[in-house]
Every structure is written in C-alpha cells, then in structure tokens.
N, C-alpha and C. Protein backbone atom coordinates (compact mmCIF):
# COMPACT_ATOMS: atom_id res chain seq x y z
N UNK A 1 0.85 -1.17 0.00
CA UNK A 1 0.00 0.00 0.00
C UNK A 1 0.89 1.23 0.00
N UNK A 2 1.17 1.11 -1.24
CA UNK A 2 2.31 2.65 -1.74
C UNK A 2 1.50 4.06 -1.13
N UNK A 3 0.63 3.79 -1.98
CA UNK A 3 -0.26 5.23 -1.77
C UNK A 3 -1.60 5.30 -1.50
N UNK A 4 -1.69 6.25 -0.96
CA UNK A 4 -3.29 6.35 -0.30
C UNK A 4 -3.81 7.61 -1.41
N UNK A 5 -5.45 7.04 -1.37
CA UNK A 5 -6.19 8.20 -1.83
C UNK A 5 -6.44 9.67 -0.55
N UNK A 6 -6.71 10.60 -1.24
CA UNK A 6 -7.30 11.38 -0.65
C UNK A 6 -8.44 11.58 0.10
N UNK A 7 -9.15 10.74 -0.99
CA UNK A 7 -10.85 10.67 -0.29
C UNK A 7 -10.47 10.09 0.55
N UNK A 8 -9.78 9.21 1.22
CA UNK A 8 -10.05 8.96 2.66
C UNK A 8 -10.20 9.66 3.62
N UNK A 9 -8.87 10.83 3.17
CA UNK A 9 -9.45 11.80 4.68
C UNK A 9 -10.63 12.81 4.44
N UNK A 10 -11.68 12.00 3.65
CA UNK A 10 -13.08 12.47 4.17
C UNK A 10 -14.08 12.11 5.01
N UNK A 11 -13.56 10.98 5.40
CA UNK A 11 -13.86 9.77 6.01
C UNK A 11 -13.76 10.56 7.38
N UNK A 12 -13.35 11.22 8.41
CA UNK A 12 -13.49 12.16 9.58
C UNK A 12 -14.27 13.27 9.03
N UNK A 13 -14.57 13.89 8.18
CA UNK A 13 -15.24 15.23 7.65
C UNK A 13 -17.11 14.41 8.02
N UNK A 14 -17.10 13.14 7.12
CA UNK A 14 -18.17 13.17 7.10
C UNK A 14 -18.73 12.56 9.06
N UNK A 15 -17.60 11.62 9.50
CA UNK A 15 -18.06 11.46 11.11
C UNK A 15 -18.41 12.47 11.45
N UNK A 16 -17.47 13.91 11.50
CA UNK A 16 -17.75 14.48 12.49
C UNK A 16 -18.81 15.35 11.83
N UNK A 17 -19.38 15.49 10.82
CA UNK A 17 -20.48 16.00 10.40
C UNK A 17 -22.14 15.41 10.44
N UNK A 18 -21.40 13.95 10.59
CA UNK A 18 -22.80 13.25 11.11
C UNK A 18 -22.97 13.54 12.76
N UNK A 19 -21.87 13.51 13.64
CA UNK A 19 -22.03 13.43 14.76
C UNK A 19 -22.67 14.73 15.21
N UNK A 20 -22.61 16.08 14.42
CA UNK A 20 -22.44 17.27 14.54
C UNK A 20 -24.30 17.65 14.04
N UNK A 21 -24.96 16.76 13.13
CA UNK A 21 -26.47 16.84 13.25
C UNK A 21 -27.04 15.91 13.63
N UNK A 22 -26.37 15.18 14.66
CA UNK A 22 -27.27 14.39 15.91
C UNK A 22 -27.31 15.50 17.01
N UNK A 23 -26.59 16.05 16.93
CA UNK A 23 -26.41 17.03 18.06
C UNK A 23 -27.40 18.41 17.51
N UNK A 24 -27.60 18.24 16.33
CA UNK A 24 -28.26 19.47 15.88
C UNK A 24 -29.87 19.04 16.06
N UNK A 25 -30.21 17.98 15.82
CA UNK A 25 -31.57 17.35 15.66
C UNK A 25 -31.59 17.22 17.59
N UNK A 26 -30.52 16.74 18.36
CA UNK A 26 -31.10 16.58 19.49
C UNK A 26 -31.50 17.91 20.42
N UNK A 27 -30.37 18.64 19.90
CA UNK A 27 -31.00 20.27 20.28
C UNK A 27 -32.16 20.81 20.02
N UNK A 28 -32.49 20.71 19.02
CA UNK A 28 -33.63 21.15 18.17
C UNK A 28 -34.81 20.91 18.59
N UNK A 29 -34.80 19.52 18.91
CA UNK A 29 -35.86 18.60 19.51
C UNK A 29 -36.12 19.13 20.95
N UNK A 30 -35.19 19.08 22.03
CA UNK A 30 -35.08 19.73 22.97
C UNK A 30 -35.68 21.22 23.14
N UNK A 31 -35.07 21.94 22.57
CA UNK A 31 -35.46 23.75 22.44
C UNK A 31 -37.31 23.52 21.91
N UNK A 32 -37.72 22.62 21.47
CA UNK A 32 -38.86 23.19 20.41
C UNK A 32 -39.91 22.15 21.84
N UNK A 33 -39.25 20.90 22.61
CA UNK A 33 -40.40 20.65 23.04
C UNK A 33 -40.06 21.03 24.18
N UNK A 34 -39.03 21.19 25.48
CA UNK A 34 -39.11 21.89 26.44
C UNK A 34 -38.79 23.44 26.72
N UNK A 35 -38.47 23.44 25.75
CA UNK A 35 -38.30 25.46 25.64
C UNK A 35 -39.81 26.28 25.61
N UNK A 36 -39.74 27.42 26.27
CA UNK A 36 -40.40 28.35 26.38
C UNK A 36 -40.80 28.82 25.23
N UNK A 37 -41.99 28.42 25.26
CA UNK A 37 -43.28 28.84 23.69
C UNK A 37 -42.95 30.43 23.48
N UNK A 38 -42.44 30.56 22.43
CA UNK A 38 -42.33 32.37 22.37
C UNK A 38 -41.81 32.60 20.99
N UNK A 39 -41.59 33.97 20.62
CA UNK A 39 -40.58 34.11 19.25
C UNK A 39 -39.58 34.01 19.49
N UNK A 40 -38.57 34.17 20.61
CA UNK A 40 -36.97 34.28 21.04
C UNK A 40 -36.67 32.70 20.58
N UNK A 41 -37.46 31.67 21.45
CA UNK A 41 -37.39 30.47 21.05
C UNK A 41 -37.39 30.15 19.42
N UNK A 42 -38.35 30.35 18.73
CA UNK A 42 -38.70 30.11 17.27
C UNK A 42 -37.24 30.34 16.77
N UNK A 43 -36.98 32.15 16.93
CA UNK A 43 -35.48 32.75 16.18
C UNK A 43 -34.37 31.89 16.67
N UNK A 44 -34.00 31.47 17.98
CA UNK A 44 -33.16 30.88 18.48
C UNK A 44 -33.02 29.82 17.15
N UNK A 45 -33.74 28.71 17.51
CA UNK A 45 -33.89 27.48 16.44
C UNK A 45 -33.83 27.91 14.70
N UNK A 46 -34.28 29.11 14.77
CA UNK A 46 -34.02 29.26 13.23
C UNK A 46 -32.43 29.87 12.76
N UNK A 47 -32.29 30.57 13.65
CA UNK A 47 -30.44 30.68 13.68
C UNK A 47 -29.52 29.44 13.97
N UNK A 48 -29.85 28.73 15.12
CA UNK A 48 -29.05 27.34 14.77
C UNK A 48 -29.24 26.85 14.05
N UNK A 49 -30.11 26.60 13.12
CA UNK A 49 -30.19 25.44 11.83
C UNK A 49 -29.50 26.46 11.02
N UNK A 50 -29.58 27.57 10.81
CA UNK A 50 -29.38 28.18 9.60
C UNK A 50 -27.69 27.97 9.85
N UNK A 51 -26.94 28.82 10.95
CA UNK A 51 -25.55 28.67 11.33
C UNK A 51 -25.21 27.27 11.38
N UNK A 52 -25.98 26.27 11.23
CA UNK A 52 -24.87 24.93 11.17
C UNK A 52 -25.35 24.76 8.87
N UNK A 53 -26.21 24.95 8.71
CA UNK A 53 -26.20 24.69 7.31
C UNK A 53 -25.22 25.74 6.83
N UNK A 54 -25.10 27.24 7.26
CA UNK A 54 -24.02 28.30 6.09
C UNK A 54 -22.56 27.28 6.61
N UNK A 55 -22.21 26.63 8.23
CA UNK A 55 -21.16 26.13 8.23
C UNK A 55 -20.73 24.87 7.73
N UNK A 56 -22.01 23.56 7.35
CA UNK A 56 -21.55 22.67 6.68
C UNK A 56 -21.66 22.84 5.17
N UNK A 57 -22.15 23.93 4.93
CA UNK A 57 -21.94 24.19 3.25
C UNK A 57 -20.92 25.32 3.04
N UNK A 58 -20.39 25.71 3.83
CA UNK A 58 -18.97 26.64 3.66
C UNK A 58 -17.67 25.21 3.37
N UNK A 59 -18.33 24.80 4.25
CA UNK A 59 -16.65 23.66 4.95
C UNK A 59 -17.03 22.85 3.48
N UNK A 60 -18.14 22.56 2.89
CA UNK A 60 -18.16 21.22 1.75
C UNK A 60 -17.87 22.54 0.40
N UNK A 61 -18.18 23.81 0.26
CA UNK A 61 -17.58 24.29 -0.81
C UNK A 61 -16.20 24.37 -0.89
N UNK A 62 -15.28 24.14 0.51
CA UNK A 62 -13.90 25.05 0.65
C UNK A 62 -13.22 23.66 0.02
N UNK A 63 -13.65 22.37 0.50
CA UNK A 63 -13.20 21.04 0.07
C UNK A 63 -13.67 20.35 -1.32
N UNK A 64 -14.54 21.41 -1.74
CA UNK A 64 -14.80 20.59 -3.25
C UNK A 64 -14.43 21.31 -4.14
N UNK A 65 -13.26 22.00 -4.37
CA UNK A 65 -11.94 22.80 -4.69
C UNK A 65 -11.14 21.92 -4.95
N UNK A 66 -10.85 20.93 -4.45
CA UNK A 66 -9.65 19.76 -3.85
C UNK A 66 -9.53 18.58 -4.85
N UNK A 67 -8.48 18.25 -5.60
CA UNK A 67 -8.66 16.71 -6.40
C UNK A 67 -8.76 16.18 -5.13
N UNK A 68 -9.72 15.21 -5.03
CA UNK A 68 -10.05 14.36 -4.49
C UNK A 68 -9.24 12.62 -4.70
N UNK A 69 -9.38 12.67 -6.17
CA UNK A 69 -8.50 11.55 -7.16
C UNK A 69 -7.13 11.26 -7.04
N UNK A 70 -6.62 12.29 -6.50
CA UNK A 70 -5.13 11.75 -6.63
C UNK A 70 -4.66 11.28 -5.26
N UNK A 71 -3.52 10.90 -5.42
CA UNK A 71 -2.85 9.95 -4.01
C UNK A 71 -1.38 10.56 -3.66
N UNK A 72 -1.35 10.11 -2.09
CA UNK A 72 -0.38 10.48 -1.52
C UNK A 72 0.45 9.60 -1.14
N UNK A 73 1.65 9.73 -1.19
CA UNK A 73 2.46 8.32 -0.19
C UNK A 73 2.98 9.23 1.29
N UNK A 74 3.14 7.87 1.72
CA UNK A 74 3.65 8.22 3.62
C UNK A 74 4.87 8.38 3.60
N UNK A 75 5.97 7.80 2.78
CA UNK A 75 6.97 7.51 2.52
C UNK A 75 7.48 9.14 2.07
N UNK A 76 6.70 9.83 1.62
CA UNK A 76 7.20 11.49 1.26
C UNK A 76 6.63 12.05 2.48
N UNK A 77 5.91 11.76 3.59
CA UNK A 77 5.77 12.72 4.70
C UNK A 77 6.61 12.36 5.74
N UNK A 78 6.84 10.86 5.73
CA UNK A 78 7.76 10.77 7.35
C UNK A 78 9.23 10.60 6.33
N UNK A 79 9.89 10.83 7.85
CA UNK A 79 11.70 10.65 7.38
C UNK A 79 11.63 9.43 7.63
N UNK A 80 13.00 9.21 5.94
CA UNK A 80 13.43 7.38 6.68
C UNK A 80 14.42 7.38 7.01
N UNK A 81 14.63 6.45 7.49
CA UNK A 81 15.75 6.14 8.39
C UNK A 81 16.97 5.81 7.76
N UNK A 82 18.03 5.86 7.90
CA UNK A 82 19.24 5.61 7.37
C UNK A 82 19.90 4.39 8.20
N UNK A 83 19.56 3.45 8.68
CA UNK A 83 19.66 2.56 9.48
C UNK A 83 19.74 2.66 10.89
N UNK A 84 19.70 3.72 11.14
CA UNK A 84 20.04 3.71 12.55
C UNK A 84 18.51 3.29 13.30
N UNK A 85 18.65 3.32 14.55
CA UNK A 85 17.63 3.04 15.42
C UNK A 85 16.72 4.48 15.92
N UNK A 86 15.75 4.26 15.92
CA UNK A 86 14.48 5.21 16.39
C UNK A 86 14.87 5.74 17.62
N UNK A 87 15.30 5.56 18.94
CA UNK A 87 15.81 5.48 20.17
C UNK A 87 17.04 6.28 20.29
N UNK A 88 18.11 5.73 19.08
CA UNK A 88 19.34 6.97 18.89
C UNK A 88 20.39 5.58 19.60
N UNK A 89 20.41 4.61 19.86
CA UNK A 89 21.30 3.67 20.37
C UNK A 89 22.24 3.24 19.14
C-alpha cells in the first residue's frame, strides 16, 4: 500500500459531520419541546439550523476545490531512516 487516496481523509469530515447533526436534531428537539413557547425560542432554532447549514456548506464548498483523485504516499511525509535506530542507540 504505496499510496493512499485522498478521499479517505473524508472519512473524519463526514463522522464528524454526522455526529455534529445528531447534536443538531437533538437540540432542536429539545429547544422546540421543552423550551419556552415564544418568538426568542422560534429565532433561536431558526439561527441554529441556519448557522450549522451556512457552516456545513462553507466547509463542503472550501473542500470541493480539492482533487479528491489523486494519491499520496507516507513515505514522502515521514523521514526514513538511514539505518540507525528510532531510540538513537
């Protein structure tokens, strides 16, 4: 395994974006059935949905800029070794 794709490291973008509207749906749910019946409430909830959609569609325009297609090796990010030992012995 010379080289890795890129798309993998989307593979944390999309976790933490799923994890990020469980948290949005459990808020939501929360604010709308034990929150205080009012307009502050309503606007509240309509600014969090809106501020997590301008931020997961900022973060998916800034990354779909990106070849996705091409590959990287590890072998050009870490140093190799010249035989010696990791430890320095």
């Amino acid at each position: 395994m010379d080289a890795i794709p890129f798309i993998v490291l989307l593979i944390p973008y999309f976790f933490v974006a799923g994890v990020a509207a469980l948290f949005l749906f459990f808020n939501v749910f929360h604010l709308w059935r034990y929150g205080v019946e009012g307009t502050g409430t309503t606007l509240l909830i309509i600014m969090y949905v809106c501020l997590f959609a301008v931020t997961l569609g900022g973060t998916w325009l800034a990354l779909s800029g990106f070849v996705w297609g091409d590959t990287f090796s590890l072998t050009n990010l870490l140093p190799s070794s010249s035989g010696s030992s990791s430890f320095g012995l």
